[in-house]
Protein backbone atom coordinates (compact mmCIF):
# COMPACT_ATOMS: atom_id res chain seq x y z
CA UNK A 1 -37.55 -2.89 -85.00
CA UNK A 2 -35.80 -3.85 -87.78
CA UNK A 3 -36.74 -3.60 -91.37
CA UNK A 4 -35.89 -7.07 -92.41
CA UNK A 5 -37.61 -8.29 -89.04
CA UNK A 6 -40.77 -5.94 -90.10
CA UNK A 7 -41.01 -8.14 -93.60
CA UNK A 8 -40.53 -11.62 -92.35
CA UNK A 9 -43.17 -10.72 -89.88
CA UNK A 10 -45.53 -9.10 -92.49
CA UNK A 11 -45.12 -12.18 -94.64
CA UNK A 12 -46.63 -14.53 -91.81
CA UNK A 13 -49.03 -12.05 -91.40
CA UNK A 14 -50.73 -12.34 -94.60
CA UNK A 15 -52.14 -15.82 -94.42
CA UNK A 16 -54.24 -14.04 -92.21
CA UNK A 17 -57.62 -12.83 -93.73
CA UNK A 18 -59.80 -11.36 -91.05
CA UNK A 19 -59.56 -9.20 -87.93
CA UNK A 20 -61.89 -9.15 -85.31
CA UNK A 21 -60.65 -6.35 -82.82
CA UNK A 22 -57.45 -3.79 -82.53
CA UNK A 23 -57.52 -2.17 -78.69
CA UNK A 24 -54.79 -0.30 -76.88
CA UNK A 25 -54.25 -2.89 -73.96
CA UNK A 26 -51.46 -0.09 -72.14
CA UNK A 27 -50.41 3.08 -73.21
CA UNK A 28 -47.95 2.58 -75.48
CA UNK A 29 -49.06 -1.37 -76.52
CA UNK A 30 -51.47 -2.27 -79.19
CA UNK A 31 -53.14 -5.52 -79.08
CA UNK A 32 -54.19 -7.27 -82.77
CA UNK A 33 -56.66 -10.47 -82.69
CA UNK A 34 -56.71 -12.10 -86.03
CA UNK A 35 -59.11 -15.55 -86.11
CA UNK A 36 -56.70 -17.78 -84.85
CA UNK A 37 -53.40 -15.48 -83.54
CA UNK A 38 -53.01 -12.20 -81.42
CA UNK A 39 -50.00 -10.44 -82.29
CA UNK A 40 -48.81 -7.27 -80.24
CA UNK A 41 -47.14 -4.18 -81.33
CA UNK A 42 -45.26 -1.73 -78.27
CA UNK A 43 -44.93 1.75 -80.02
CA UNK A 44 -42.64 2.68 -77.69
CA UNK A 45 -40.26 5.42 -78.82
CA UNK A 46 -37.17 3.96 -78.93
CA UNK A 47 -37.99 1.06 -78.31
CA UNK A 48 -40.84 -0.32 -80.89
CA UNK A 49 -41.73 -4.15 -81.83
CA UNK A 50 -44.04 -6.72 -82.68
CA UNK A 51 -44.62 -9.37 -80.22
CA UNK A 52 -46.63 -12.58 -79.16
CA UNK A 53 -47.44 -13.75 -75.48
CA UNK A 54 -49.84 -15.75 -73.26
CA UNK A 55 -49.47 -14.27 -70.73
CA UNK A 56 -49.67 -10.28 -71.27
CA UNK A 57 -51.59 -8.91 -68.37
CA UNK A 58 -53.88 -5.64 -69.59
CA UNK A 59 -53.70 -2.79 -67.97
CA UNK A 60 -56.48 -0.33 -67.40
CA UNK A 61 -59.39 0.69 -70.13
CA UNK A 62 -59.25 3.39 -72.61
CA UNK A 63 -61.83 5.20 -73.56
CA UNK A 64 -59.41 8.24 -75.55
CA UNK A 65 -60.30 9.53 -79.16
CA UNK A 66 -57.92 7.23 -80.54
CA UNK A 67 -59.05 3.78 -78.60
CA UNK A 68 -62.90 4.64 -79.66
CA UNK A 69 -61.65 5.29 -83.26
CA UNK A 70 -60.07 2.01 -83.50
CA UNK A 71 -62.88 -0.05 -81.65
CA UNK A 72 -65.28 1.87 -84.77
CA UNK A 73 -63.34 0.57 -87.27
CA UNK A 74 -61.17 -2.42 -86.97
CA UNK A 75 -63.65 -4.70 -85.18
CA UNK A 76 -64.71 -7.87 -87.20
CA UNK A 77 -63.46 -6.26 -90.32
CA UNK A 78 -61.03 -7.92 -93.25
CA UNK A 79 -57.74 -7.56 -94.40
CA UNK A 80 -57.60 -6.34 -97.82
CA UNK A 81 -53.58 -6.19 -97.40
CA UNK A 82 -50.91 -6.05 -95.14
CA UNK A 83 -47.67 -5.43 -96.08
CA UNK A 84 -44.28 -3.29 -95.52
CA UNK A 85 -44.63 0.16 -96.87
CA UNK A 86 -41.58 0.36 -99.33
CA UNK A 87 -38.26 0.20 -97.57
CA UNK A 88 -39.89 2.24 -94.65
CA UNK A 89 -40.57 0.19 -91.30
CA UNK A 90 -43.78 0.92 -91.56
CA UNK A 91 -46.63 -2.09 -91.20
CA UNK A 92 -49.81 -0.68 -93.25
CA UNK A 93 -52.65 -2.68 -92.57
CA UNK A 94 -55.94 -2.10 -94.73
CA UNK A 95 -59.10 -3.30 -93.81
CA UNK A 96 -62.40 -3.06 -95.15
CA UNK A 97 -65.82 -2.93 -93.29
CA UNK A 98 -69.13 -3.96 -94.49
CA UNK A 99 -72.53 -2.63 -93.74
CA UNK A 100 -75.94 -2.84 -95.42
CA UNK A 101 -75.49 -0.02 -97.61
CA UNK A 102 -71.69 -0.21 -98.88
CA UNK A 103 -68.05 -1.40 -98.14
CA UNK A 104 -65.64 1.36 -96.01
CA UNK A 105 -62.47 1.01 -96.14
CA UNK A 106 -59.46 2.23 -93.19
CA UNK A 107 -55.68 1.92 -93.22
CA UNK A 108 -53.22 1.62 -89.75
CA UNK A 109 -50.40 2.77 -89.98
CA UNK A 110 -47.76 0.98 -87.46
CA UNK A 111 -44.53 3.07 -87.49
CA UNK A 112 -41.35 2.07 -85.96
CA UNK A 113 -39.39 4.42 -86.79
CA UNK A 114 -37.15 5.21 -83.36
CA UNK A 115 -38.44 8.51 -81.93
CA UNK A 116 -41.27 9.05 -84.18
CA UNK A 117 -42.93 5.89 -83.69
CA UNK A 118 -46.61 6.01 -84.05
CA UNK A 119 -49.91 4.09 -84.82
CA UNK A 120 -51.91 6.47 -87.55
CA UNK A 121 -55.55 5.18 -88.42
CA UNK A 122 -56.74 6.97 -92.34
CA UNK A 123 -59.48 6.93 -93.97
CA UNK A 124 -58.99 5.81 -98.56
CA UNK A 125 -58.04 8.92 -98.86
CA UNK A 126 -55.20 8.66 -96.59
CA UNK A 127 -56.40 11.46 -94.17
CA UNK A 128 -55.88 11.13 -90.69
CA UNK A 129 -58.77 10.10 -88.38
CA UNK A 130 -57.05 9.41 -85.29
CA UNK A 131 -53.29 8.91 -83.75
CA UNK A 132 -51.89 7.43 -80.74
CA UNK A 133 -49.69 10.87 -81.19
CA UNK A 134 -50.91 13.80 -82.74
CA UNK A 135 -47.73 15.93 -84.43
CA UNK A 136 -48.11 19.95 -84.65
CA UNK A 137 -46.30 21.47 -87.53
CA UNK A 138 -44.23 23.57 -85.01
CA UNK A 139 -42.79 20.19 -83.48
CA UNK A 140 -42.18 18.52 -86.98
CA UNK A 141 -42.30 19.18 -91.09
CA UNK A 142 -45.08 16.10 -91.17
CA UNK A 143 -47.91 16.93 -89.03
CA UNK A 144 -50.28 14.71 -87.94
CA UNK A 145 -53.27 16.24 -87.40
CA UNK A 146 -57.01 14.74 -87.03
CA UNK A 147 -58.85 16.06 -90.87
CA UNK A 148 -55.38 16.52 -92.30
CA UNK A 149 -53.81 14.64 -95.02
CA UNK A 150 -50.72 12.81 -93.75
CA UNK A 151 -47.30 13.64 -95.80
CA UNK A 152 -45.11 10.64 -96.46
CA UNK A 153 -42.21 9.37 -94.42
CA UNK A 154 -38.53 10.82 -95.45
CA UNK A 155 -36.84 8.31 -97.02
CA UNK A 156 -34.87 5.36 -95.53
CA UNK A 157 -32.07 4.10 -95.74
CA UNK A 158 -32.73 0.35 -95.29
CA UNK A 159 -29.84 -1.75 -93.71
CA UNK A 160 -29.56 -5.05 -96.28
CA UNK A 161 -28.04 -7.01 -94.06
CA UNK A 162 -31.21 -9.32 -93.45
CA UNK A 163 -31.03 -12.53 -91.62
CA UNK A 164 -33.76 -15.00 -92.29
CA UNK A 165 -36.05 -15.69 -90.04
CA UNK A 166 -37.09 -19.33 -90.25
CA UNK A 167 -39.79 -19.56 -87.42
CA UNK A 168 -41.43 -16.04 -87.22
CA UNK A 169 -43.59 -17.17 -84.17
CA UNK A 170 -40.67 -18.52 -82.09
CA UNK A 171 -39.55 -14.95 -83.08
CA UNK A 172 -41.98 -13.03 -81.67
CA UNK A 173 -42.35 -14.92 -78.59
CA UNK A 174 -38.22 -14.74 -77.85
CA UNK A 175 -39.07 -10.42 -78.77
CA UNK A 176 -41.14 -10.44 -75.98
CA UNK A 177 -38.73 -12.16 -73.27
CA UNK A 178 -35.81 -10.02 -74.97
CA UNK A 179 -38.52 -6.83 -73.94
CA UNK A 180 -39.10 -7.72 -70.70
CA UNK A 181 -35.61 -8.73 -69.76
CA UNK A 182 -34.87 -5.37 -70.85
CA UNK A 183 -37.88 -3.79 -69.06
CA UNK A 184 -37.26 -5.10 -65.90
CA UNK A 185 -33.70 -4.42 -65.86
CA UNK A 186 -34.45 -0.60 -66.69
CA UNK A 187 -37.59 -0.75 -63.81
CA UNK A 188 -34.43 -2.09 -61.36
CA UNK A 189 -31.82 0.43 -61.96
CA UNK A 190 -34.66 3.04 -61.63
CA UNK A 191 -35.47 1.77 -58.62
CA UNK A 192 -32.28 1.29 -57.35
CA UNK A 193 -31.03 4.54 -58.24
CA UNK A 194 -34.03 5.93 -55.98
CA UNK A 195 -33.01 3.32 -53.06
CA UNK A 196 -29.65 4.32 -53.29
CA UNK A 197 -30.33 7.97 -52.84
CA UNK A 198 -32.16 7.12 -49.80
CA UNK A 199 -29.38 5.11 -48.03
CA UNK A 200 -26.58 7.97 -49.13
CA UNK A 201 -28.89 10.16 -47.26
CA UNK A 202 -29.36 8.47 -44.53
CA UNK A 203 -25.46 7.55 -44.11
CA UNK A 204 -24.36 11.43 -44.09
CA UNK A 205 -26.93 11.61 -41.56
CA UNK A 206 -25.02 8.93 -39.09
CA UNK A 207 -21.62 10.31 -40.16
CA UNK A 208 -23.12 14.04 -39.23
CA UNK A 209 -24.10 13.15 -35.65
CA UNK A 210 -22.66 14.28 -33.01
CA UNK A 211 -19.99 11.91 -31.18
CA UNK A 212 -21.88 10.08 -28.18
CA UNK A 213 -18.80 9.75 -26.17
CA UNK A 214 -17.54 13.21 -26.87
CA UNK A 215 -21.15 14.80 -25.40
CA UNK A 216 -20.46 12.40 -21.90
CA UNK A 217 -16.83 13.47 -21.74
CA UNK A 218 -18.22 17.19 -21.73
CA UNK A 219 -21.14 16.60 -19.18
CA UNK A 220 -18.98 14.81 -16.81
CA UNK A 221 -16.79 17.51 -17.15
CA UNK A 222 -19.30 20.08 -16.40
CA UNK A 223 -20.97 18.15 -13.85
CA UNK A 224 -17.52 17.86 -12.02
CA UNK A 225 -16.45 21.67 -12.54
CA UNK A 226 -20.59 22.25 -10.92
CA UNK A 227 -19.34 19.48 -8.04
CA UNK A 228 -16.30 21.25 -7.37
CA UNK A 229 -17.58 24.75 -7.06
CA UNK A 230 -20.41 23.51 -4.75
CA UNK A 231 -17.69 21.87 -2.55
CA UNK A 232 -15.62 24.91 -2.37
CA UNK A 233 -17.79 27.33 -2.17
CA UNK A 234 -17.47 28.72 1.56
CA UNK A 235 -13.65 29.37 0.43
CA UNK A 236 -14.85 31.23 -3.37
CA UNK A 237 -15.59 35.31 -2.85
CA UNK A 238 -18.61 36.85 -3.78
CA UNK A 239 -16.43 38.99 -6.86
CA UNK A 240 -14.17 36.42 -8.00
CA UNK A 241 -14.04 36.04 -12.01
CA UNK A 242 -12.02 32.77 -12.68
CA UNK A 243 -10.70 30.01 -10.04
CA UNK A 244 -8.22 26.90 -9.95
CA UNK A 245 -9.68 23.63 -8.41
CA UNK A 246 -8.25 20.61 -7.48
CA UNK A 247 -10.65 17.41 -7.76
CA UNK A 248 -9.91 14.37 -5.88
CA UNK A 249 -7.29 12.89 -8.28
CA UNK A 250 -5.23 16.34 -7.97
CA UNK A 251 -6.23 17.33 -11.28
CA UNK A 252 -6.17 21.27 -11.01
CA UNK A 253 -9.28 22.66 -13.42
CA UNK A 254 -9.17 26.18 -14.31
CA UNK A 255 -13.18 27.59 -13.94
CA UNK A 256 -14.61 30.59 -15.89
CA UNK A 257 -17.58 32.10 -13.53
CA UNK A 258 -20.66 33.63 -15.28
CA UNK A 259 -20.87 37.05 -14.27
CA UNK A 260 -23.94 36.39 -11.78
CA UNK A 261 -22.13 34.73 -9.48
CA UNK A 262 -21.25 31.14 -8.39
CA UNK A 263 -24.70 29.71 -7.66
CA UNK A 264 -25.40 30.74 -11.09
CA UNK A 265 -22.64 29.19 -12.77
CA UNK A 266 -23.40 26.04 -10.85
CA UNK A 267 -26.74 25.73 -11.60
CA UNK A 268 -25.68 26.74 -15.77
CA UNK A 269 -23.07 23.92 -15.72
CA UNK A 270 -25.55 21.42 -13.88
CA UNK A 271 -27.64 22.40 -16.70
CA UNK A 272 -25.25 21.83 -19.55
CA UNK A 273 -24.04 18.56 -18.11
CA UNK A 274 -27.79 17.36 -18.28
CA UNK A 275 -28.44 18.77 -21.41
CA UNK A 276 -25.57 17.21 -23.15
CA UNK A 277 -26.34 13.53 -21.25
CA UNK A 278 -29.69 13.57 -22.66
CA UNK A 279 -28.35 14.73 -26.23
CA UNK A 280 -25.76 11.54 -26.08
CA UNK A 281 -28.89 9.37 -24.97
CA UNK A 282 -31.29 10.41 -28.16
CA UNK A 283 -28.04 10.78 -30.57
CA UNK A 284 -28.24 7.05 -29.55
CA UNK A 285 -31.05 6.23 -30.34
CA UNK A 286 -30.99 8.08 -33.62
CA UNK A 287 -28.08 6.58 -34.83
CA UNK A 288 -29.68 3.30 -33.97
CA UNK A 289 -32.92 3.84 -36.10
CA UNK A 290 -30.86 5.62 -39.12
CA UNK A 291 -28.30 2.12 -39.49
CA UNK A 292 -31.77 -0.09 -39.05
CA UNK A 293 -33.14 2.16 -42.29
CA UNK A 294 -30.16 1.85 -43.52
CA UNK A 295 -29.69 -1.91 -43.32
CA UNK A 296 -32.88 -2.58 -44.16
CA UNK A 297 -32.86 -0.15 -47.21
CA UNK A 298 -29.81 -2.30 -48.43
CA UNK A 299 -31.52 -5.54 -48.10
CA UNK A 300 -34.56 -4.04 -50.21
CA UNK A 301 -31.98 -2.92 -52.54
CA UNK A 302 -30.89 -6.86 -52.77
CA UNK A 303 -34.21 -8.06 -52.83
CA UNK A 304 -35.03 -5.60 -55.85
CA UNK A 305 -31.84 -6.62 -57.47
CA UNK A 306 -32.48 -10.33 -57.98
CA UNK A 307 -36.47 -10.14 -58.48
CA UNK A 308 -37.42 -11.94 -61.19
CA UNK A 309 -40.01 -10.20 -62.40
CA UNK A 310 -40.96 -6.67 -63.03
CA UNK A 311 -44.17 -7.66 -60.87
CA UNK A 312 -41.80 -8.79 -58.00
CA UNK A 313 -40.32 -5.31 -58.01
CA UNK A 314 -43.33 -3.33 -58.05
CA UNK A 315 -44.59 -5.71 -54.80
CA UNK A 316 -41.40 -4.77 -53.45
CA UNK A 317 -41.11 -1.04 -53.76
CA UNK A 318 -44.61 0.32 -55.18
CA UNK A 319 -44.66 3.58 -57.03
CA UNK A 320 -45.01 6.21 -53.94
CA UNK A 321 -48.46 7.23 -52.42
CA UNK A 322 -49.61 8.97 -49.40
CA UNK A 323 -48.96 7.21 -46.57
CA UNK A 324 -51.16 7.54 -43.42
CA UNK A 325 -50.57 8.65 -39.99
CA UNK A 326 -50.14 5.11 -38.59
CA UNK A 327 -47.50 3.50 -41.26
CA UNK A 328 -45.24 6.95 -41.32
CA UNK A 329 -45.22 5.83 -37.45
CA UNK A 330 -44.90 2.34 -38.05
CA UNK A 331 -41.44 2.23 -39.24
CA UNK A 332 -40.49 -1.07 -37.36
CA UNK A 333 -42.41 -3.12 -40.17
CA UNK A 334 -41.83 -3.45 -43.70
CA UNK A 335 -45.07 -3.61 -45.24
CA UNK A 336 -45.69 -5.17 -49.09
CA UNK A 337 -48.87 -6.62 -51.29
CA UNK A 338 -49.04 -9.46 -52.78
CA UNK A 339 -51.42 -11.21 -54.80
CA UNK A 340 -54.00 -9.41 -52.39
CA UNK A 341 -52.67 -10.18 -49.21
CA UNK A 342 -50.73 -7.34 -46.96
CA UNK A 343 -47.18 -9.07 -45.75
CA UNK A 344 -45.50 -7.64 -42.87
CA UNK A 345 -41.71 -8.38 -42.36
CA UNK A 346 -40.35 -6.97 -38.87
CA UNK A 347 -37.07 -4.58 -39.76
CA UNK A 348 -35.33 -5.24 -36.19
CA UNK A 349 -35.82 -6.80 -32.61
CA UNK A 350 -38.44 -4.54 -32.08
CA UNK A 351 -40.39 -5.31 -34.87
CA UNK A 352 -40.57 -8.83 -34.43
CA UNK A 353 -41.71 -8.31 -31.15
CA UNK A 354 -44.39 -5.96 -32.05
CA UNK A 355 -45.30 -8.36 -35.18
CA UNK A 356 -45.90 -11.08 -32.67
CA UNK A 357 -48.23 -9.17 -30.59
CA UNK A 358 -50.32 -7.94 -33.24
CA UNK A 359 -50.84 -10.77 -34.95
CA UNK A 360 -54.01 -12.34 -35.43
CA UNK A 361 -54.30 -15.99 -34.50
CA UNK A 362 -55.20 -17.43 -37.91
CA UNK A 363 -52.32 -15.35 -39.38
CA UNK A 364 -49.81 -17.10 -41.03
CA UNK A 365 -46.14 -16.43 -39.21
CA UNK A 366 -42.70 -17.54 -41.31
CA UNK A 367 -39.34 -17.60 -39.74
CA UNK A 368 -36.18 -19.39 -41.53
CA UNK A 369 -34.99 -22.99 -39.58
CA UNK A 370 -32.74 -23.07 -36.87
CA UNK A 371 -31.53 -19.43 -38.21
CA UNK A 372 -32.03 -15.83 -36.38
CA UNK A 373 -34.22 -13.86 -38.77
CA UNK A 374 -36.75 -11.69 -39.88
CA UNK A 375 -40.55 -12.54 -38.37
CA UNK A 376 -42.72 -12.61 -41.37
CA UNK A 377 -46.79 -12.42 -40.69
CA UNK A 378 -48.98 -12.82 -43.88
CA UNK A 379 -52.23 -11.88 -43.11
CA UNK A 380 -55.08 -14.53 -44.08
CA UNK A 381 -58.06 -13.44 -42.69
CA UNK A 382 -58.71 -17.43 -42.17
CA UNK A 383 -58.90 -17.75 -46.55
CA UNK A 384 -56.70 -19.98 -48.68
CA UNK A 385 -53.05 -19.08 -49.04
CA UNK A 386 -51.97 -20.16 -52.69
CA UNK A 387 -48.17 -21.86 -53.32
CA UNK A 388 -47.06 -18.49 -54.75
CA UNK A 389 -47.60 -16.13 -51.77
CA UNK A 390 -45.78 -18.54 -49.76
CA UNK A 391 -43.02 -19.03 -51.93
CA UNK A 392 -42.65 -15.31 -52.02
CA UNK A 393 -43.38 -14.99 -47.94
CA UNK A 394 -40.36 -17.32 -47.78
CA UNK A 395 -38.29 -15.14 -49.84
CA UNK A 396 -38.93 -11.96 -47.75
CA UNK A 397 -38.15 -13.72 -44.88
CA UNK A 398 -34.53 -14.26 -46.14
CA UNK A 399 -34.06 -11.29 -48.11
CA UNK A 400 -34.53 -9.41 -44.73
CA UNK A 401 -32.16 -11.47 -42.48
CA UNK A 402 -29.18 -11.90 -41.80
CA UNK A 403 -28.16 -15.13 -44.09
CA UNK A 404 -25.88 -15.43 -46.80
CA UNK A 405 -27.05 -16.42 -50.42
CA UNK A 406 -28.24 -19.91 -51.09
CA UNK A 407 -30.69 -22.43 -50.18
CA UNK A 408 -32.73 -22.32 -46.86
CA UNK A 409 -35.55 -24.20 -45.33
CA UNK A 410 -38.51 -21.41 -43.82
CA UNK A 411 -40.80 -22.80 -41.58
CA UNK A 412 -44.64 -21.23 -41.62
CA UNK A 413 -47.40 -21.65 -39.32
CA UNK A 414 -50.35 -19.83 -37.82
CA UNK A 415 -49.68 -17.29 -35.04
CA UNK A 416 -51.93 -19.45 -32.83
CA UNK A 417 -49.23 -22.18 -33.08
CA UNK A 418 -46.36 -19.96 -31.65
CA UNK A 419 -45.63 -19.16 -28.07
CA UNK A 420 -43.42 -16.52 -27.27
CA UNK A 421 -40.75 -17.43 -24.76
CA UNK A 422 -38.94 -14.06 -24.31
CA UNK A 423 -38.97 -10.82 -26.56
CA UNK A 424 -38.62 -12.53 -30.50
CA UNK A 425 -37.55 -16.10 -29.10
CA UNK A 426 -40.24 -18.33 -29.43
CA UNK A 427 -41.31 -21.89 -29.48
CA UNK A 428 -43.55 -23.36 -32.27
CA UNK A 429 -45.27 -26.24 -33.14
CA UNK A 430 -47.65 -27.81 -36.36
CA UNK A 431 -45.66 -26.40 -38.79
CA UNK A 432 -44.86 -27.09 -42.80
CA UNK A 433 -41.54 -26.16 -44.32
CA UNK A 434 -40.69 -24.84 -47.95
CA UNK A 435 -37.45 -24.31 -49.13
CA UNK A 436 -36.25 -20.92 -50.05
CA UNK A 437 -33.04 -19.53 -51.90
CA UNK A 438 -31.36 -16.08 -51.70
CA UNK A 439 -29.38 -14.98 -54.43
């Protein structure tokens, strides 16, 4: 944050006279509730600023040294001053506390200061009770250390070039969209870095399979060189090493026999030729499952791409955790969570199909009008679907078919209301429609 920024903001601040709680509301994000305005502060190395927002969702509790330190002492307590500490962009706050038997007083310390940013509670006598970091003299000249006094900042040098800030609450606010633009497009090149790893593996694994036509063309050539010794055997002697055969198109082939003799070569190159048919056959069906990964993988990495929201990412590819038996096996779906609801998208033909035999009656099934696509099943579990899961149901279903970008119209209905008429073709009836688009 800048330092001019810091002032303006500090300036606003001090109409205020009263706080009545400072909490950590995520790890890195301090939450401030004056009487009639809460004002946010990410100490984010790097990446430090004061904000305001409606709509900031908290994350979990915490109960560290720090978070019980500054529940203690800057609940329901008043601001003596708050102001910009020199030309450092550091936001001191000092409060004081009353009890029955005298007034304490407690300083925070809100540093944004690039890589050392920090949030420092003191006590008068400017000696540390608590950090959100805690600094050992090995790592840095100024230690912060719980009991220790805390050494001054180095100095400064303040960039003058200040622009005036003439609404310092439309300020804030646009800080907060600028943050989470920028947060969600760091969360999407994260994640698309890891998506992108995962189809470049799964391509060198299709370019490293064997050729499926190559394997027949060497079966059928064993299994003729087996068919042509078994027709000429009566003529082939018991010690012969190495024959020429003509087949029934006068091709000569020149045959190698295995030193055991010519019903063992036969039976070694019926063998082979079996071997190497059945190789071709499951190099087949590999190759078909690694381009479904990889197709779906690169409609994911679409999907993740234009999300809106960092929220919309996270539904879409959730940090990793153990998966069970049943969904490593159940690779035809894609599965997601949403607003507490588990969303199923089928990957391929087979999916669909499978989608539409599991499904539960009351389950709500989405396909995209008059279009071959994905089958989506949200399952309902008969409660009320809101507006938003189906908006995003309806954007699944396009991200993961086969359409081009723009606007579509996604029909939903219950399962009960669709007949299947063969494998994914079906018929449907009492359905709504919502309109859709893919960027």
């Amino acid at each position: 944050m800048k330092y001019y920024e810091l002032l303006e903001c500090a300036k606003f601040l001090q109409k205020f006279k009263s706080i009545r709680r400072i909490s950590r509301v995520e790890d890195n994000t301090l939450k401030i509730d004056f009487q009639t305005l809460s004002l946010y502060a990410s100490m984010q190395r790097g990446a430090s600023a004061l904000f305001m927002c409606d709509n900031f969702q908290k994350g979990k509790h915490y109960q560290a040294p720090f978070d019980i330190a500054l529940a203690k002492r800057f609940s329901n307590v008043f601001v003596d001053s708050l102001e910009v500490s020199g030309e450092d962009r550091v936001l001191v706050i000092k409060v004081s506390q009353k009890n029955s038997y005298k007034i304490v007083r407690f300083v925070l310390l809100l540093e944004f200061t690039g890589r050392n940013t920090n949030a420092i509670i003191l006590d008068e006598n400017e000696v540390v009770i608590e950090a959100l970091r805690h600094i050992d003299k090995s790592v840095s000249y100024r230690m912060v250390k719980t009991g220790e006094k805390l050494a001054p900042l180095p100095k400064y040098q303040v960039d003058r070039n200040f622009e005036p800030i003439n609404d310092v609450k439309d300020f804030l606010y646009k800080e907060y969209e600028k943050m989470q633009g920028e947060s969600l497009q760091n969360l999407k090149n994260s994640k698309s870095i890891t998506l992108k790893k995962k189809i470049a593996k799964f391509e060198m694994l299709l370019k490293e399979l064997e050729n499926e036509k190559e394997l027949i063309t060497k079966a059928e050539d064993f299994s003729s060189k087996a068919t042509l010794l078994l027709s000429n055997r009566h003529f082939l002697t018991k010690d012969i090493k190495e024959c020429e055969l003509k087949d029934f198109d006068g091709n000569i082939h020149k045959i190698t026999l295995s030193e055991n003799g010519i019903q063992d070569t036969i039976d070694d190159f019926f063998a082979k030729s079996k071997r190497l048919k059945q190789r071709a056959k499951s190099i087949h069906v590999e190759k078909e499952n690694l381009s479904e990964k990889v197709e779906f993988l690169s409609k994911l990495l679409d999907a993740v791409l234009n999300a809106k929201s960092k929220e919309e990412v996270d539904i879409l590819l959730p940090k990793s955790t153990l998966k069970t038996k049943n969904e490593v096996q159940n690779s035809i779906f894609g599965v997601f969570f949403a607003n507490g609801y588990k969303i199923m998208v089928g990957k391929n033909e087979k999916g669909n199909i499978e989608l539409l035999k599991t499904a539960k009656k009351n389950d709500t099934w989405f396909h995209v009008k008059d279009t071959p696509s994905s089958h989506v099943v949200l399952k309902t579990d008969k409660s009320n679907i809101n507006d938003e899961t189906i908006a995003f149901c309806a954007k699944l279903c396009l991200n993961f078919s086969g359409v081009n970008a723009g606007i579509y119209e996604v029909d939903y209905t219950q399962r009960r209301n669709v007949k299947v008429v063969e494998k994914a073709h079906v018929n449907y009836i009492d359905f709504k429609t919502i309109k859709a688009q893919k960027e």
